[in-house]
Protein backbone atom coordinates (compact mmCIF):
# COMPACT_ATOMS: atom_id res chain seq x y z
CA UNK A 1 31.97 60.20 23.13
CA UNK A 2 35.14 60.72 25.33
CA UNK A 3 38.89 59.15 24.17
CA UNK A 4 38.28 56.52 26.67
CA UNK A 5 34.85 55.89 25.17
CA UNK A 6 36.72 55.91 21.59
CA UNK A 7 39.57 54.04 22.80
CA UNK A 8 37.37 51.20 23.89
CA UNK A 9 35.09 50.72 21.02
CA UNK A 10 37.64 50.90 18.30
CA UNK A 11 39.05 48.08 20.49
CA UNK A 12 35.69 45.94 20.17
CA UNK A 13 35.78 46.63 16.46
CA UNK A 14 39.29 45.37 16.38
CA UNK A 15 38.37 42.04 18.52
CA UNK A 16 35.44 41.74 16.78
CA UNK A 17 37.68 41.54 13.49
CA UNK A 18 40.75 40.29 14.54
CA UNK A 19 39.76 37.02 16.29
CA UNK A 20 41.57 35.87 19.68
CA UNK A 21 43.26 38.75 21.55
CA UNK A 22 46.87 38.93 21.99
CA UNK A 23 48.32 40.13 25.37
CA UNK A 24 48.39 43.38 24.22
CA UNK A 25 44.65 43.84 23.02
CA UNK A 26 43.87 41.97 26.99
CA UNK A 27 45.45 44.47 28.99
CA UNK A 28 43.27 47.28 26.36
CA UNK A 29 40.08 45.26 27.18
CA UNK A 30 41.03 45.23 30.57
CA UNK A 31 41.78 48.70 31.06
CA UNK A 32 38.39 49.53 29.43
CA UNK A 33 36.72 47.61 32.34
CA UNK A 34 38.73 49.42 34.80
CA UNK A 35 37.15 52.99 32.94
CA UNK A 36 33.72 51.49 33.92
CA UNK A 37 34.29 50.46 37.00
CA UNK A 38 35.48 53.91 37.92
CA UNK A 39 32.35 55.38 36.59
CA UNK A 40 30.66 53.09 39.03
CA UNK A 41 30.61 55.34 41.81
CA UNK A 42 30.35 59.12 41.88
CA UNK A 43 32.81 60.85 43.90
CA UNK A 44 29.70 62.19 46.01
CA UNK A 45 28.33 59.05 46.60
CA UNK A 46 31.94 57.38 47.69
CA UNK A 47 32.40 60.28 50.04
CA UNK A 48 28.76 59.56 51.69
CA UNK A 49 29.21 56.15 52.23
CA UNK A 50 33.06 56.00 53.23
CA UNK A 51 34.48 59.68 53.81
CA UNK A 52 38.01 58.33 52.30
CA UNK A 53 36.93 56.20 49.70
CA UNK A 54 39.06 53.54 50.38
CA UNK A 55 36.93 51.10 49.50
CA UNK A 56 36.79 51.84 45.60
CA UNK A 57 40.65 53.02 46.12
CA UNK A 58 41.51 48.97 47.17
CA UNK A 59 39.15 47.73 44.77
CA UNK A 60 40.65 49.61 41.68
CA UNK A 61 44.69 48.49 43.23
CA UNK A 62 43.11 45.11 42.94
CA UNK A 63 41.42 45.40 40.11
CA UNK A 64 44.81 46.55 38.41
CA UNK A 65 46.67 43.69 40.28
CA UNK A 66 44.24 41.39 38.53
CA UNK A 67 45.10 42.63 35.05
CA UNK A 68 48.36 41.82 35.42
CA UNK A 69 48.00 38.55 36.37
CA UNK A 70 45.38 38.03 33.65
CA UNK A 71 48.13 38.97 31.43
CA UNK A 72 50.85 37.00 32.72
CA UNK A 73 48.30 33.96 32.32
CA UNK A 74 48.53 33.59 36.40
CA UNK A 75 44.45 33.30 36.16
CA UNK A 76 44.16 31.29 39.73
CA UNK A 77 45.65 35.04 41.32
CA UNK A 78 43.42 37.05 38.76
CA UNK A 79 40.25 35.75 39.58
CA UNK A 80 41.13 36.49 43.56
CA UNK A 81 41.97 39.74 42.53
CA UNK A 82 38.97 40.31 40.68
CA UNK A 83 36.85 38.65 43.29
CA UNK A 84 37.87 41.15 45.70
CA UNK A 85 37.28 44.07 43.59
CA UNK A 86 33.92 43.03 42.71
CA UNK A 87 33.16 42.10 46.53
CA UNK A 88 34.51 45.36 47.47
CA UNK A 89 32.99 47.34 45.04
CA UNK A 90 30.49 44.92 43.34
CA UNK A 91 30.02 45.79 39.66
CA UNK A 92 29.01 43.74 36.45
CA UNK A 93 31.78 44.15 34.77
CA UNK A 94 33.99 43.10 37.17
CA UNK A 95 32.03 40.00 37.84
CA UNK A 96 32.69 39.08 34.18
CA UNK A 97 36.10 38.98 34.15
CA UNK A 98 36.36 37.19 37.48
CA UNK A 99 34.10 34.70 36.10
CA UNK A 100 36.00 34.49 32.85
CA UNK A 101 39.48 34.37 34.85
CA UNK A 102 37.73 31.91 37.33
CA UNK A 103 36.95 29.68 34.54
CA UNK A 104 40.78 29.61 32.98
CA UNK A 105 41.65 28.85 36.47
CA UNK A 106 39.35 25.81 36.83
CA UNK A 107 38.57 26.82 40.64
CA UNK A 108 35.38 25.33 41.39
CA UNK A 109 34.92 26.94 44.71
CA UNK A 110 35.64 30.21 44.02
CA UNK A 111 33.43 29.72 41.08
CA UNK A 112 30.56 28.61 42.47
CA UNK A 113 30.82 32.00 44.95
CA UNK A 114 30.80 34.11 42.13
CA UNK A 115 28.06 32.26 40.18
CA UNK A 116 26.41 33.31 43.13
CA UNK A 117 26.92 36.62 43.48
CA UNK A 118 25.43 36.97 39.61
CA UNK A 119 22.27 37.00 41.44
CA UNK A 120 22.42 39.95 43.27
CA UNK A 121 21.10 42.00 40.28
CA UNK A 122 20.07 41.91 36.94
CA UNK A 123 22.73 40.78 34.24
CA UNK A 124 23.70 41.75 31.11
CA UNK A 125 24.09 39.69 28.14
CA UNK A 126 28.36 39.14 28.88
CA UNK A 127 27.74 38.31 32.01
CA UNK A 128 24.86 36.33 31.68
CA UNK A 129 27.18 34.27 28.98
CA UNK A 130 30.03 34.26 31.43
CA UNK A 131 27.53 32.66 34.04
CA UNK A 132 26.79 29.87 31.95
CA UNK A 133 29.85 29.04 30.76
CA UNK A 134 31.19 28.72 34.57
CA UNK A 135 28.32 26.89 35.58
CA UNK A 136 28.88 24.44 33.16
CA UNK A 137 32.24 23.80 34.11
CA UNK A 138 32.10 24.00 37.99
CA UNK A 139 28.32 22.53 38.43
CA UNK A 140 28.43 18.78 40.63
CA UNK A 141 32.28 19.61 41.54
CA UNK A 142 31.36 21.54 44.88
CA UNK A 143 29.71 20.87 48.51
CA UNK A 144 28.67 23.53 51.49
CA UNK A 145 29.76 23.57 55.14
CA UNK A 146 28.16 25.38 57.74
CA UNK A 147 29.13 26.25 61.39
CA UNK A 148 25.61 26.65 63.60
CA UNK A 149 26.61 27.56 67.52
CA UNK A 150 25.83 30.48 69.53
CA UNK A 151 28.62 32.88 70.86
CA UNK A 152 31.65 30.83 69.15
CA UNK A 153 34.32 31.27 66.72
CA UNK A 154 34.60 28.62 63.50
CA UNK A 155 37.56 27.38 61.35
CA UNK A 156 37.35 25.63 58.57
CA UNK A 157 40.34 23.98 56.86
CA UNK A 158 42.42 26.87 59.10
CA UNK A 159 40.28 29.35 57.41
CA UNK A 160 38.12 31.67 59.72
CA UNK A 161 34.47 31.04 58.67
CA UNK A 162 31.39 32.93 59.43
CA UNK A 163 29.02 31.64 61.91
CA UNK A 164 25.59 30.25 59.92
CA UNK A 165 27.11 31.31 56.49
CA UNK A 166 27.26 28.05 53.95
CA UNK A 167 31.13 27.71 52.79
CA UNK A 168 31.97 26.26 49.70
CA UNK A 169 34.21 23.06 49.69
CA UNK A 170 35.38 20.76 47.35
CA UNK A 171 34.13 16.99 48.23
CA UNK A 172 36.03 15.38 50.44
CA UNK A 173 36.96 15.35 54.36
CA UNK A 174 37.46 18.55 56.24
CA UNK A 175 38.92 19.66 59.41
CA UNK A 176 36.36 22.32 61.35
CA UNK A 177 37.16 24.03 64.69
CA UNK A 178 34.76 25.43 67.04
CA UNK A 179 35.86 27.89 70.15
CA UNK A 180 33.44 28.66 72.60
CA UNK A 181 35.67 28.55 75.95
CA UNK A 182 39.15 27.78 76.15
CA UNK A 183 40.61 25.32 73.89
CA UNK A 184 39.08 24.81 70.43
CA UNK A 185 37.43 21.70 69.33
CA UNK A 186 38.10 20.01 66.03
CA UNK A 187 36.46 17.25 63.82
CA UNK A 188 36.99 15.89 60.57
CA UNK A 189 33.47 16.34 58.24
CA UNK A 190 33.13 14.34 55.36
CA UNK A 191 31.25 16.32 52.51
CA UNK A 192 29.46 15.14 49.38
CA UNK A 193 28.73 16.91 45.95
CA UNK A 194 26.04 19.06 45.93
CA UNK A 195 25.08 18.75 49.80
CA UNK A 196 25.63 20.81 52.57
CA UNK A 197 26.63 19.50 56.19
CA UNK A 198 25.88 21.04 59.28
CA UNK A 199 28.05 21.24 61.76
CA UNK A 200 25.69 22.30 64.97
CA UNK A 201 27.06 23.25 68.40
CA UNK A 202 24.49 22.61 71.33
CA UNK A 203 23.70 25.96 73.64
CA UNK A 204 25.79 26.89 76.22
CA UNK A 205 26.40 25.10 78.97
CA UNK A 206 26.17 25.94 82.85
CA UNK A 207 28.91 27.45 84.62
CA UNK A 208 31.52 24.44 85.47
CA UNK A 209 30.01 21.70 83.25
CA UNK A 210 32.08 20.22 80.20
CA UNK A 211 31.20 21.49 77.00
CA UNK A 212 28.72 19.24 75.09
CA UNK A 213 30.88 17.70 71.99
CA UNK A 214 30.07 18.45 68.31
CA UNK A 215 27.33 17.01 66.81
CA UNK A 216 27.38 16.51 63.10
CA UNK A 217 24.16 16.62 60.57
CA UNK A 218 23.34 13.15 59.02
CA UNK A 219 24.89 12.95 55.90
CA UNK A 220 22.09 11.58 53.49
CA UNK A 221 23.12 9.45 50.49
CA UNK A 222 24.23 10.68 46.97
CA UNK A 223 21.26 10.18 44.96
CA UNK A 224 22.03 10.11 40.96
CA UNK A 225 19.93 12.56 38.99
CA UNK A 226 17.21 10.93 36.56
CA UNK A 227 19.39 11.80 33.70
CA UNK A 228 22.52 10.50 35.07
CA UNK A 229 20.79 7.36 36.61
CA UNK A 230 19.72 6.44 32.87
CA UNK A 231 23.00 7.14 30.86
CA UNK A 232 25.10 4.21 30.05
CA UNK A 233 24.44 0.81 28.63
CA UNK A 234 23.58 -2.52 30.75
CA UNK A 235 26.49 -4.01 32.86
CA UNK A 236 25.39 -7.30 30.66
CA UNK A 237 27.17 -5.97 27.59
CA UNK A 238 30.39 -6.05 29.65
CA UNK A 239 29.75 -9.63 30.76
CA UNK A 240 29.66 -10.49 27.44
CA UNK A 241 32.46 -8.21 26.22
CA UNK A 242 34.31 -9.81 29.25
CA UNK A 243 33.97 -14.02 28.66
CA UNK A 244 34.40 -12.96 24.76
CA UNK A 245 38.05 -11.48 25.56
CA UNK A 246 38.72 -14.56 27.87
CA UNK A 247 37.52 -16.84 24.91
CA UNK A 248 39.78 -15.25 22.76
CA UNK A 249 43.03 -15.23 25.00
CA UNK A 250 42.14 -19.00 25.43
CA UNK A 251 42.01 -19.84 22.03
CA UNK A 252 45.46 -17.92 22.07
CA UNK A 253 47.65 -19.43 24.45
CA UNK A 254 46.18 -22.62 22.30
CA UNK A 255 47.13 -21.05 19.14
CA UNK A 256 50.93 -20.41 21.04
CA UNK A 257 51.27 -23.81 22.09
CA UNK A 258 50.47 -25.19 18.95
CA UNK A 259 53.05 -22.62 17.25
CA UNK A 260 55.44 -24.38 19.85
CA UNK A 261 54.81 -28.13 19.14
CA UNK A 262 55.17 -27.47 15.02
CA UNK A 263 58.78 -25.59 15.79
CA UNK A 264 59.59 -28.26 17.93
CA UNK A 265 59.18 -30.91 15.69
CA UNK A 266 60.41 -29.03 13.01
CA UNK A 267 63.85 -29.03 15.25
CA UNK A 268 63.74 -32.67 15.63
CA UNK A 269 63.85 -33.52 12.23
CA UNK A 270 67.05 -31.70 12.01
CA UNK A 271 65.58 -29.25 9.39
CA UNK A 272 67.37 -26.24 10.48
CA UNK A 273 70.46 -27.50 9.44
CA UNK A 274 69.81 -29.97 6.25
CA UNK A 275 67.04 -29.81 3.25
CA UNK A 276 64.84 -32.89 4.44
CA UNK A 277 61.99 -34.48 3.27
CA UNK A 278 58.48 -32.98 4.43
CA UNK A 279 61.11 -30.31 5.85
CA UNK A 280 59.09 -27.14 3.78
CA UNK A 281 55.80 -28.30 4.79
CA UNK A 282 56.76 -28.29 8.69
CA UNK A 283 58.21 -24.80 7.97
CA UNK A 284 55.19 -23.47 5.86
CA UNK A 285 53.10 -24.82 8.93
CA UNK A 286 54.91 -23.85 11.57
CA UNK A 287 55.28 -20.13 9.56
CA UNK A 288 51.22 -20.31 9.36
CA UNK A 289 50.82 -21.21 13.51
CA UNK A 290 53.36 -18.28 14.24
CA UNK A 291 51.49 -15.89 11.86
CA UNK A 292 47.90 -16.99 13.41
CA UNK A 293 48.99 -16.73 17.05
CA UNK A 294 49.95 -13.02 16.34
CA UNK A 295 46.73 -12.43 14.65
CA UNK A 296 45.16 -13.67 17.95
CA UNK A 297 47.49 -12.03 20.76
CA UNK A 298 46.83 -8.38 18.44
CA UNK A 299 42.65 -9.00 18.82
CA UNK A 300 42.76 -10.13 22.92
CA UNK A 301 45.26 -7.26 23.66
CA UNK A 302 42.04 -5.39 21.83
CA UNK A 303 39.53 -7.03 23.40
CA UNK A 304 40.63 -6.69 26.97
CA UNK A 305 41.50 -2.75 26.65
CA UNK A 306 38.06 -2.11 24.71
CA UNK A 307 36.64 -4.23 27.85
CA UNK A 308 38.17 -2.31 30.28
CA UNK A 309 37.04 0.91 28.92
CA UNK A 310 33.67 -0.07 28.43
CA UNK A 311 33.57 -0.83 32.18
CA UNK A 312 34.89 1.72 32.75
CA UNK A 313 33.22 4.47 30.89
CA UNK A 314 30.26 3.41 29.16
CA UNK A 315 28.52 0.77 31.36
CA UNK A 316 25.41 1.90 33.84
CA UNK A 317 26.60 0.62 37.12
CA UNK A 318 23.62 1.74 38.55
CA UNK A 319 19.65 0.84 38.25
CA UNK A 320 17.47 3.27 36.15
CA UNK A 321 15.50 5.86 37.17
CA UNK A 322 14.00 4.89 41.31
CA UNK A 323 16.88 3.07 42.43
CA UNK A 324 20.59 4.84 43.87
CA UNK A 325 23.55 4.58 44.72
CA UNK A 326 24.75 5.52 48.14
CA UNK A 327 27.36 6.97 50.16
CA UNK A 328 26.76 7.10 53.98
CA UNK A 329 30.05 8.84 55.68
CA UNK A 330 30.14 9.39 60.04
CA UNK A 331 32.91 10.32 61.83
CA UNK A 332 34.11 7.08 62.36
CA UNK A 333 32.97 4.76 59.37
CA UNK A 334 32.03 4.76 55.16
CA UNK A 335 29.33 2.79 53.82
CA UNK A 336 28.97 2.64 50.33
CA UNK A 337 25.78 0.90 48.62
CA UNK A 338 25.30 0.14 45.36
CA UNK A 339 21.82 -1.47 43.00
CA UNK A 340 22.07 -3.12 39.40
């Protein structure tokens, strides 16, 4: 085995012992990638397919630029950095540590791109792990665009895009520019989660005629999975939940007014300032209202926040399994449909 080869499996040893690594044991991990990804490509093979080798020069200055961000916990710059390595030089390894970075980042685009790339070749166990754990984090977050026109030039959210290639986007509206001749034209797209809208530019029109406009792929409605559509309980139990808390705050402001008329009439007897008659039982009744009411305010502050979050969070506001809900988006208008 060579030092490097020693170096990096007495560090697996110590990670394997030692628990979480510290900063210092990262930047060893990550300089044990950088060994294999220079043993990547022979120095033959470079020089065939790029006399200079700058390609697997850039990709190891960004591999090293992404190692220092890593360790500066900057992961939103060291997954780019790795990302570029790897698409520059693609490599497993590399791919890993995008994907891990990636995933500290919590950049579901740029996730989902390299989730795709993992399927370019066979993976190893790390990087098969790394996979899933990004997947589960970034899966439903994302949509596609995609620019379809002949002989044009596409922007995207002021990023140059390539012609027929899907982008990933987060949901939401988008600005997209197409140039064919002279000025460029621009539309807003709506996008959904999970689909992919077309953005399709007719052919080329005759010399002297206006260019035909933009025409945008229907946008077809958001259709809950099976296992989504049956998660939650019935919006009944929130009915219920909701005339029980109104119940209750009646039975309060009741409970106040009450408190109220026994102080009152504790006042008018003038027990507050002599020892009356039938003074201590208005004050041990008007002590028992005032200790009630408080009882009652504590359980319908309860009840209305336990309520709320059961609407909220734990109520199916959608029909099982056949029916949807819908979002329909144009240009110009939203229409949003919903079944219980």
């Amino acid at each position: 085995m060579t030092g490097e080869g020693s170096l990096c499996a007495s560090f697996a040893i110590m990670r394997w012992f030692g628990g979480r690594a510290t900063r210092a044991r990262l930047a060893m991990s990550l300089s044990c990638s950088a060994l294999a990804l220079v043993g990547l490509v022979e120095p033959d093979d470079a020089s065939a397919s790029e006399p200079d080798g700058s390609n697997l020069s850039r990709a190891h200055d960004a591999y090293a630029r992404g190692a220092a961000a890593y360790a500066q916990q900057d992961y939103e710059r060291a997954a780019r950095e790795f990302a570029t390595a790897d698409e520059l030089v693609p490599a497993a390894v590399t791919l890993r540590v995008a994907l891990e970075a990636v995933t500290l980042a919590d950049d579901p685009v740029l996730g989902m791109e390299l989730i795709e790339r993992a399927h370019r070749e066979p993976t190893d166990a790390q990087l098969a792990r790394a996979v899933a754990i990004a997947q589960q984090r970034f899966v439903h977050r994302t949509g596609s665009l995609v620019v379809r026109c002949d002989d044009c030039l596409a922007v995207i959210d002021g990023s140059p895009a390539t012609v027929g290639q899907p982008r990933r986007v987060l949901p939401g509206v988008h600005t997209v520019s197409v140039q064919r001749h002279g000025s460029p034209e621009t539309r807003l797209v709506p996008v959904l989660v999970d689909d992919t809208r077309e953005v399709l530019v007719r052919a080329r029109s005759p010399e002297g005629e206006a260019l035909p406009p933009i025409q945008l792929s229907p946008l077809p409605p958001s259709v809950l999975p099976p296992a989504e559509a049956n998660r939650g309980v019935s919006p009944a139990w929130f009915v219920a939940a909701s005339i029980a808390s109104v119940g209750l705050a009646a039975v309060t402001v009741w409970s106040a007014l009450d408190t109220t008329s026994d102080h009152q009439a504790f006042e008018n007897q003038g027990c507050s300032a002599t020892d009356k008659a039938g003074c201590n039982a208005l004050a041990s009744a008007g002590q028992g209202a005032q200790t009630r009411t408080l009882a009652l305010g504590i359980g319908t502050g309860a009840a209305i926040v336990g309520t709320t979050l059961l609407g909220a969070v734990a109520v199916r506001w959608h029909a099982p399994t056949g029916r949807e809900v819908g979002l329909a988006l144009t240009a110009t208008s939203a229409a949003l449909r919903v079944t219980f």
